[in-house]
PDB file of N, CA and C in Angstrom:
ATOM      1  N   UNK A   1     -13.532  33.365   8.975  1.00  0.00           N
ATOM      2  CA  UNK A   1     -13.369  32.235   9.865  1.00  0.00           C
ATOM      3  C   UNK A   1     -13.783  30.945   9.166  1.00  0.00           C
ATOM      4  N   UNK A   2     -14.663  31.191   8.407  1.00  0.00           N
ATOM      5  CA  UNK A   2     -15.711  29.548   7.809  1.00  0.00           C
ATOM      6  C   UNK A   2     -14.442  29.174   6.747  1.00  0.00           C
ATOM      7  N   UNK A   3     -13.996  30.669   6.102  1.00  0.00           N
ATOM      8  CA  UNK A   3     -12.616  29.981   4.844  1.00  0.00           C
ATOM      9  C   UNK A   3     -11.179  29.546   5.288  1.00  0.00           C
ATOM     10  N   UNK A   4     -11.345  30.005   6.167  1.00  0.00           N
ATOM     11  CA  UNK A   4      -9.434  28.411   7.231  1.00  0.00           C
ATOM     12  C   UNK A   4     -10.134  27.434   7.535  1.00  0.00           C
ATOM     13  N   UNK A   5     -11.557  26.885   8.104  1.00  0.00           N
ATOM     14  CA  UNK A   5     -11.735  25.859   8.428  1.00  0.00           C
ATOM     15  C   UNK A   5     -11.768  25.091   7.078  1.00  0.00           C
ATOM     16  N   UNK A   6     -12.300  25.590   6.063  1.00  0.00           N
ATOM     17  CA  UNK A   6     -12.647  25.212   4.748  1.00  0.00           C
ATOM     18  C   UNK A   6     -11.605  24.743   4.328  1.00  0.00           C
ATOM     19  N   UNK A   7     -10.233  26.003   4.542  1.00  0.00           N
ATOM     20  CA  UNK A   7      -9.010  25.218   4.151  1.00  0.00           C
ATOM     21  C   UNK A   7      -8.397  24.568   4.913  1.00  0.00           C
ATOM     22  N   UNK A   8      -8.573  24.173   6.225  1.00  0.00           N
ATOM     23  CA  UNK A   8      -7.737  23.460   7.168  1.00  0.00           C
ATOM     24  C   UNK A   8      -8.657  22.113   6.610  1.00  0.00           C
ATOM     25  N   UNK A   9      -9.262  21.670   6.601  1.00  0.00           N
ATOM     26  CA  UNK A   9      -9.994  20.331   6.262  1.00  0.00           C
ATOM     27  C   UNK A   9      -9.426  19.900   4.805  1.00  0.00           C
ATOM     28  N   UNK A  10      -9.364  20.659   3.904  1.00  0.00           N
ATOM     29  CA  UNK A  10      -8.516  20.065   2.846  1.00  0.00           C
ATOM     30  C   UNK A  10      -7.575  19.883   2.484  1.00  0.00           C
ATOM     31  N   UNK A  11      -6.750  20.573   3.315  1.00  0.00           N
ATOM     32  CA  UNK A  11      -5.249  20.209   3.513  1.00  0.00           C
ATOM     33  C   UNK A  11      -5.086  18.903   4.463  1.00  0.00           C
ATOM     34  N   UNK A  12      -5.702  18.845   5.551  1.00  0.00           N
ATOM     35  CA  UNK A  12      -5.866  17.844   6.381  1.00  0.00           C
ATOM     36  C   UNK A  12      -6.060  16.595   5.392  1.00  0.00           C
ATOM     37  N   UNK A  13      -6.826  16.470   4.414  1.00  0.00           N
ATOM     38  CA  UNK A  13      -7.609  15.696   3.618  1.00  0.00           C
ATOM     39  C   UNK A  13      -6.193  15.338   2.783  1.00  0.00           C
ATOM     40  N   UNK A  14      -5.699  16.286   2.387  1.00  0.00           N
ATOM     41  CA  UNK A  14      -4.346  16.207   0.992  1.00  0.00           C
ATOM     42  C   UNK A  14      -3.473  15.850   1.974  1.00  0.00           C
ATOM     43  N   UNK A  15      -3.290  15.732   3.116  1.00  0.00           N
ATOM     44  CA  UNK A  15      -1.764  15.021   3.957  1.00  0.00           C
ATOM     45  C   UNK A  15      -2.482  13.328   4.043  1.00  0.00           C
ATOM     46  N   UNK A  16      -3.684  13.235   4.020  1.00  0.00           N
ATOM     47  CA  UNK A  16      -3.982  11.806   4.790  1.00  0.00           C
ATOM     48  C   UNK A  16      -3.476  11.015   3.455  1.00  0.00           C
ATOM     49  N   UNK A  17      -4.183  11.598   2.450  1.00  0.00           N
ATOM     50  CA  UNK A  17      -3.985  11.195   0.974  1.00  0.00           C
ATOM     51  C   UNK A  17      -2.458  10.565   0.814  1.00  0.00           C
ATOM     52  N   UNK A  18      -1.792  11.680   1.099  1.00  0.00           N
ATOM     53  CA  UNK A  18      -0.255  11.512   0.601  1.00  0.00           C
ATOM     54  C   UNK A  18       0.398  10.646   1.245  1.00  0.00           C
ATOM     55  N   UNK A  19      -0.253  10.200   2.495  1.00  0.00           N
ATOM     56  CA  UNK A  19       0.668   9.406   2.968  1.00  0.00           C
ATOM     57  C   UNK A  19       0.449   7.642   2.772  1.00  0.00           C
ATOM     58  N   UNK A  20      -0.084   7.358   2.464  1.00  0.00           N
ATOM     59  CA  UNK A  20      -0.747   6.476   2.038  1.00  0.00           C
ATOM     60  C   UNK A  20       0.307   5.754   0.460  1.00  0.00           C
ATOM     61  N   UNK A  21       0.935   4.913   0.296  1.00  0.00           N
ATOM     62  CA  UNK A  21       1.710   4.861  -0.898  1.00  0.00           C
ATOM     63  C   UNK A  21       0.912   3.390  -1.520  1.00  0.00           C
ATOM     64  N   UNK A  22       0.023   3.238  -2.146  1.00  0.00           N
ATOM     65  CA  UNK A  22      -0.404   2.000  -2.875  1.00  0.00           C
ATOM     66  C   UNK A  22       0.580   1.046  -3.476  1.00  0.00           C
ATOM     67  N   UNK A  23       0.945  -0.269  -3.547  1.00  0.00           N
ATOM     68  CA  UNK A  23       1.512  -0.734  -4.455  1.00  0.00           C
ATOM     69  C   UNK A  23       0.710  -1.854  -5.337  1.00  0.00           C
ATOM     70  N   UNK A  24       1.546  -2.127  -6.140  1.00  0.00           N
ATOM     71  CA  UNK A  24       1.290  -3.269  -7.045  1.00  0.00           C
ATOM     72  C   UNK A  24       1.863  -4.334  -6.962  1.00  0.00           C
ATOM     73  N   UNK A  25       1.779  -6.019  -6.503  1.00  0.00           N
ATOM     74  CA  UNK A  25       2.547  -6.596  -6.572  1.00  0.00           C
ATOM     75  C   UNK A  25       2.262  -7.649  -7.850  1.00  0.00           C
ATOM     76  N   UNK A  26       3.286  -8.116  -8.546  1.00  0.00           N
ATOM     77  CA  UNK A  26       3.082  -9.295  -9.858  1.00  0.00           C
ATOM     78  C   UNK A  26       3.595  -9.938  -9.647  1.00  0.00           C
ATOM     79  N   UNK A  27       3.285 -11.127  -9.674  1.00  0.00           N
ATOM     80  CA  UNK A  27       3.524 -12.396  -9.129  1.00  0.00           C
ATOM     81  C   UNK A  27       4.243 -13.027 -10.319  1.00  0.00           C
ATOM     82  N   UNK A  28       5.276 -14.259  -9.900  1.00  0.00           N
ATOM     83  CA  UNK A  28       5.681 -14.835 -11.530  1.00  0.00           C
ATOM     84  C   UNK A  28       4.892 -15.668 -11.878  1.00  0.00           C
ATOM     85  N   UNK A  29       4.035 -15.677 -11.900  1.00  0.00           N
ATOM     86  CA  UNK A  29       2.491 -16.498 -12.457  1.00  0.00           C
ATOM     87  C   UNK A  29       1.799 -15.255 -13.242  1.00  0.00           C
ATOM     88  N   UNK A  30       2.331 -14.263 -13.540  1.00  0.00           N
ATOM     89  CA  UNK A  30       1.533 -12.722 -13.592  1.00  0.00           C
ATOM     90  C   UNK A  30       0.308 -12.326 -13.204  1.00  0.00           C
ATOM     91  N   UNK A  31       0.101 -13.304 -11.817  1.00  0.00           N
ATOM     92  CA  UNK A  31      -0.882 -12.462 -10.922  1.00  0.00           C
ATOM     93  C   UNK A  31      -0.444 -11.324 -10.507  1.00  0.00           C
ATOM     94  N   UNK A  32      -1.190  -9.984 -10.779  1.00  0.00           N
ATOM     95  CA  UNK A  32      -1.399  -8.972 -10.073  1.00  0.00           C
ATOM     96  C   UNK A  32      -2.357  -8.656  -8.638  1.00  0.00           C
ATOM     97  N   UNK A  33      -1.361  -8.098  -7.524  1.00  0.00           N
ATOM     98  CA  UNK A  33      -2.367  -7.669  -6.477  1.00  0.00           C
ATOM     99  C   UNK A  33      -1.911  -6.858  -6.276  1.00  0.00           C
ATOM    100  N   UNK A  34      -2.848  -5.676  -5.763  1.00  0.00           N
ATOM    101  CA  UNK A  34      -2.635  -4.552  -5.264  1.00  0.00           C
ATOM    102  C   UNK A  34      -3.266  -4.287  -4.222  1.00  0.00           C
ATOM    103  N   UNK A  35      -1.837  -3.322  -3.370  1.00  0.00           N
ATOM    104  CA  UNK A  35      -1.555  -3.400  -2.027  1.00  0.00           C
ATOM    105  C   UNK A  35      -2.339  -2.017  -1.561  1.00  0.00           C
ATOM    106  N   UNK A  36      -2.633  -2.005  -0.415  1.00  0.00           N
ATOM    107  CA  UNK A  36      -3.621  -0.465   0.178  1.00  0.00           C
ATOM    108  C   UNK A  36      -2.114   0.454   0.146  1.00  0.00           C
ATOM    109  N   UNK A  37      -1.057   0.162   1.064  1.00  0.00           N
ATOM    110  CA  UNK A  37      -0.404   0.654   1.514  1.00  0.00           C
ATOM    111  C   UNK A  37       0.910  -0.021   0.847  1.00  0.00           C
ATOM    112  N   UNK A  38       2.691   0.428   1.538  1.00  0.00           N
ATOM    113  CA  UNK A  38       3.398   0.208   1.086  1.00  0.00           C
ATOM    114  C   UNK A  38       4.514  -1.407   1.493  1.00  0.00           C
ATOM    115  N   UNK A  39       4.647  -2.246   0.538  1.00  0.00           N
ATOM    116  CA  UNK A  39       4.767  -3.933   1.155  1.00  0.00           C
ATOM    117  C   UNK A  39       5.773  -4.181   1.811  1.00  0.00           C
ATOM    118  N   UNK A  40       5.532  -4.809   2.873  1.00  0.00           N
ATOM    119  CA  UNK A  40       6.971  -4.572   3.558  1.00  0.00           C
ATOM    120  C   UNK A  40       7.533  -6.112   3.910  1.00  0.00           C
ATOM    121  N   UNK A  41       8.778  -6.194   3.683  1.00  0.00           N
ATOM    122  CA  UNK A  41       9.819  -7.323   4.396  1.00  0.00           C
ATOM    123  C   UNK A  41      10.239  -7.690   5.060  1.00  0.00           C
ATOM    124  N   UNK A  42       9.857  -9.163   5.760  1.00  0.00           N
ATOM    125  CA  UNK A  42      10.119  -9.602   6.968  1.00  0.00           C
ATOM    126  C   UNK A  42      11.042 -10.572   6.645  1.00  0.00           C
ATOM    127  N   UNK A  43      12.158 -10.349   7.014  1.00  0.00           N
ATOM    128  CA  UNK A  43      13.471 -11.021   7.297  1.00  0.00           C
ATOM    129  C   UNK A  43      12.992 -12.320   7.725  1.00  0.00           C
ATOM    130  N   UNK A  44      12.793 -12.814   8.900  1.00  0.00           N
ATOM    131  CA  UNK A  44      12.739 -13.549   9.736  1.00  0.00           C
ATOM    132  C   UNK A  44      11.658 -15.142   8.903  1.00  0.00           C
ATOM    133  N   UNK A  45      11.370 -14.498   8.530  1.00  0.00           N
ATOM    134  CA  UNK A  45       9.989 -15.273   7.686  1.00  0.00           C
ATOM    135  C   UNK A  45       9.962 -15.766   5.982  1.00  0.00           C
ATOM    136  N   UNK A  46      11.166 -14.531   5.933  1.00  0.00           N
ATOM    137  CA  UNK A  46      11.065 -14.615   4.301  1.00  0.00           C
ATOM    138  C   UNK A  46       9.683 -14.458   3.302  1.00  0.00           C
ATOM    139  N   UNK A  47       8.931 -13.408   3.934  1.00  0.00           N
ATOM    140  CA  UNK A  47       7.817 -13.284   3.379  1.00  0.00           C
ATOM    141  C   UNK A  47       7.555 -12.034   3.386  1.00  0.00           C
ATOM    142  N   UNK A  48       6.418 -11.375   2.379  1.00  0.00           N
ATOM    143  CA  UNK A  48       6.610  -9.951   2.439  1.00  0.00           C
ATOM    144  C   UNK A  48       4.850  -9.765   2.877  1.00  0.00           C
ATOM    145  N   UNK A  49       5.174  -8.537   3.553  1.00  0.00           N
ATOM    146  CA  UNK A  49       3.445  -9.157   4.168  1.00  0.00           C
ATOM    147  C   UNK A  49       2.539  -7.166   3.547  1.00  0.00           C
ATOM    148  N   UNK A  50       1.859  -7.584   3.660  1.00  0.00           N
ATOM    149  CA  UNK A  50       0.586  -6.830   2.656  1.00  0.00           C
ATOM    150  C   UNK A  50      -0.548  -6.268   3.684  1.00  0.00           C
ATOM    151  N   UNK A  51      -1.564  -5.329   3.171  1.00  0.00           N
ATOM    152  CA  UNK A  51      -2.719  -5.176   3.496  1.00  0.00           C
ATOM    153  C   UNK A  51      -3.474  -5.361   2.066  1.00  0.00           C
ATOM    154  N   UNK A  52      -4.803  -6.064   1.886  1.00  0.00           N
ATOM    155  CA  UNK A  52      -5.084  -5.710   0.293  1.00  0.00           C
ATOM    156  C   UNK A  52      -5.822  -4.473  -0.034  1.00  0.00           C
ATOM    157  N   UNK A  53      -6.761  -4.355  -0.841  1.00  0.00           N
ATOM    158  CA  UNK A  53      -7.667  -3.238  -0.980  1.00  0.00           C
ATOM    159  C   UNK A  53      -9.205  -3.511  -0.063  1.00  0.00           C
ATOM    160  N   UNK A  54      -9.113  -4.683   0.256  1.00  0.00           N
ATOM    161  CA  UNK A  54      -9.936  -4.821   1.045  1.00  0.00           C
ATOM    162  C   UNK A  54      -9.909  -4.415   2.835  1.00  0.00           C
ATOM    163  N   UNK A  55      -8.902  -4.771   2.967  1.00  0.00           N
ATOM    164  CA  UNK A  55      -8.396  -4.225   4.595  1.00  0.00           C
ATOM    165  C   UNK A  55      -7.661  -5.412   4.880  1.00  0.00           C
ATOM    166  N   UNK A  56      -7.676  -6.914   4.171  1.00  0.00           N
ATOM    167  CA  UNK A  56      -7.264  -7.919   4.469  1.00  0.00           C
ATOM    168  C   UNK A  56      -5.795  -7.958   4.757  1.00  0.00           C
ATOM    169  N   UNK A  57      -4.969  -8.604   6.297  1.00  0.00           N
ATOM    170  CA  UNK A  57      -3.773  -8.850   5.947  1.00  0.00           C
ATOM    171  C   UNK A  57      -3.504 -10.228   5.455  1.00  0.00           C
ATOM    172  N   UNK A  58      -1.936  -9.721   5.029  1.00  0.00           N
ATOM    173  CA  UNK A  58      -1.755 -11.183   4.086  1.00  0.00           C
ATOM    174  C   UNK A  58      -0.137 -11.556   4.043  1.00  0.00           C
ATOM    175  N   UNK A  59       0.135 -12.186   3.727  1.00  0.00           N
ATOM    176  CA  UNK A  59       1.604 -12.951   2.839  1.00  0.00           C
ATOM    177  C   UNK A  59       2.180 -13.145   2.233  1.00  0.00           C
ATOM    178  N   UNK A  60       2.827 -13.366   1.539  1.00  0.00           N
ATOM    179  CA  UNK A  60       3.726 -14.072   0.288  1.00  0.00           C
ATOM    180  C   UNK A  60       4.822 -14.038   0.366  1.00  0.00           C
ATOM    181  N   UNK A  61       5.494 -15.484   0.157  1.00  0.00           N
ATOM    182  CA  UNK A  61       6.857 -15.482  -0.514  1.00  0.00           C
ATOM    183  C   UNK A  61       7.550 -14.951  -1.410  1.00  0.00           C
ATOM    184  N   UNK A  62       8.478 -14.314  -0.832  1.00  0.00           N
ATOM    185  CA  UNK A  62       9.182 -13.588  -1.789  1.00  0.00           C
ATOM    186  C   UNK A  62       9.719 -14.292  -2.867  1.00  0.00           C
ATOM    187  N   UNK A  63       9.828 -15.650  -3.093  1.00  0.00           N
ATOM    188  CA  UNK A  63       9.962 -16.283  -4.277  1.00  0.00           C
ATOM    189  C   UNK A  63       9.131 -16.341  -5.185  1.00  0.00           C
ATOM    190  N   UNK A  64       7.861 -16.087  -5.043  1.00  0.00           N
ATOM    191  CA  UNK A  64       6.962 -15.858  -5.454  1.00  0.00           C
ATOM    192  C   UNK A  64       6.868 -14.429  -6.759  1.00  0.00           C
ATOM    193  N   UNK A  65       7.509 -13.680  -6.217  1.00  0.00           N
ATOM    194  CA  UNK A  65       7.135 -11.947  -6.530  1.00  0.00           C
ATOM    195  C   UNK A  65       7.763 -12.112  -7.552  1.00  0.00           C
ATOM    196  N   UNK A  66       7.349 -11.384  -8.896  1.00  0.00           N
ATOM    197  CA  UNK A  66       8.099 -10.919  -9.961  1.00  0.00           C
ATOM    198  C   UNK A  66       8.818  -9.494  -9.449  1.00  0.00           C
ATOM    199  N   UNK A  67       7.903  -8.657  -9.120  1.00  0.00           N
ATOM    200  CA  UNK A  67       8.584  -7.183  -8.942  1.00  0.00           C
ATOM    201  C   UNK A  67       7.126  -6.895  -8.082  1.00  0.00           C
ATOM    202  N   UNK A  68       7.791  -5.422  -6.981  1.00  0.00           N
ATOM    203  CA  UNK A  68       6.811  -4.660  -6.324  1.00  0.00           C
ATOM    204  C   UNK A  68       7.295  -2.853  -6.833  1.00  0.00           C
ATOM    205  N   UNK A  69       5.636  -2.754  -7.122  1.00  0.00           N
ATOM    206  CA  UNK A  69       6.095  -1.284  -7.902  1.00  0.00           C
ATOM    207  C   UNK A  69       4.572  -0.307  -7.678  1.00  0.00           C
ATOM    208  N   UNK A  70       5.203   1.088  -7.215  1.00  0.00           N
ATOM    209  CA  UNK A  70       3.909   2.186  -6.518  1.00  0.00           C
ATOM    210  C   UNK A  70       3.151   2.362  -7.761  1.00  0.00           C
ATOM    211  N   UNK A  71       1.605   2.601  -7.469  1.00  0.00           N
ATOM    212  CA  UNK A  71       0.672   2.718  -8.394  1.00  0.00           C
ATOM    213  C   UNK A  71       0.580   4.695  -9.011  1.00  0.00           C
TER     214      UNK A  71
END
């Protein structure tokens, strides 16, 4: 009984993991930031909006971006 809970918690642990996709964004200034999660595009705004590694949300112009690419 103690070895499924053992393994139900680390599998639990390896799905939270996986879902989670980090990125990298580089800026054409070649600032690098990196994203918790995966950056997403808002039409409406023309901006691509972020979480950082801190928990912070955030912004940027997509004129801005050199390239967005998973860590």
């Amino acid at each position: 009984m103690r070895l499924k809970s053992i393994a139900a918690v680390v599998f639990l642990a390896g799905v939270l993991v996986g879902c989670s996709s980090p990125q990298r964004i580089t800026l054409k200034d070649n600032t690098v930031i990196e994203a918790r999660d995966e950056v997403k595009y808002n039409k409406r705004t023309g901006f691509y909006e972020y979480e950082d590694i801190r928990g912070k949300k955030n912004q940027i112009n997509s004129d801005s971006i050199l390239m967005i690419e998973e860590m």
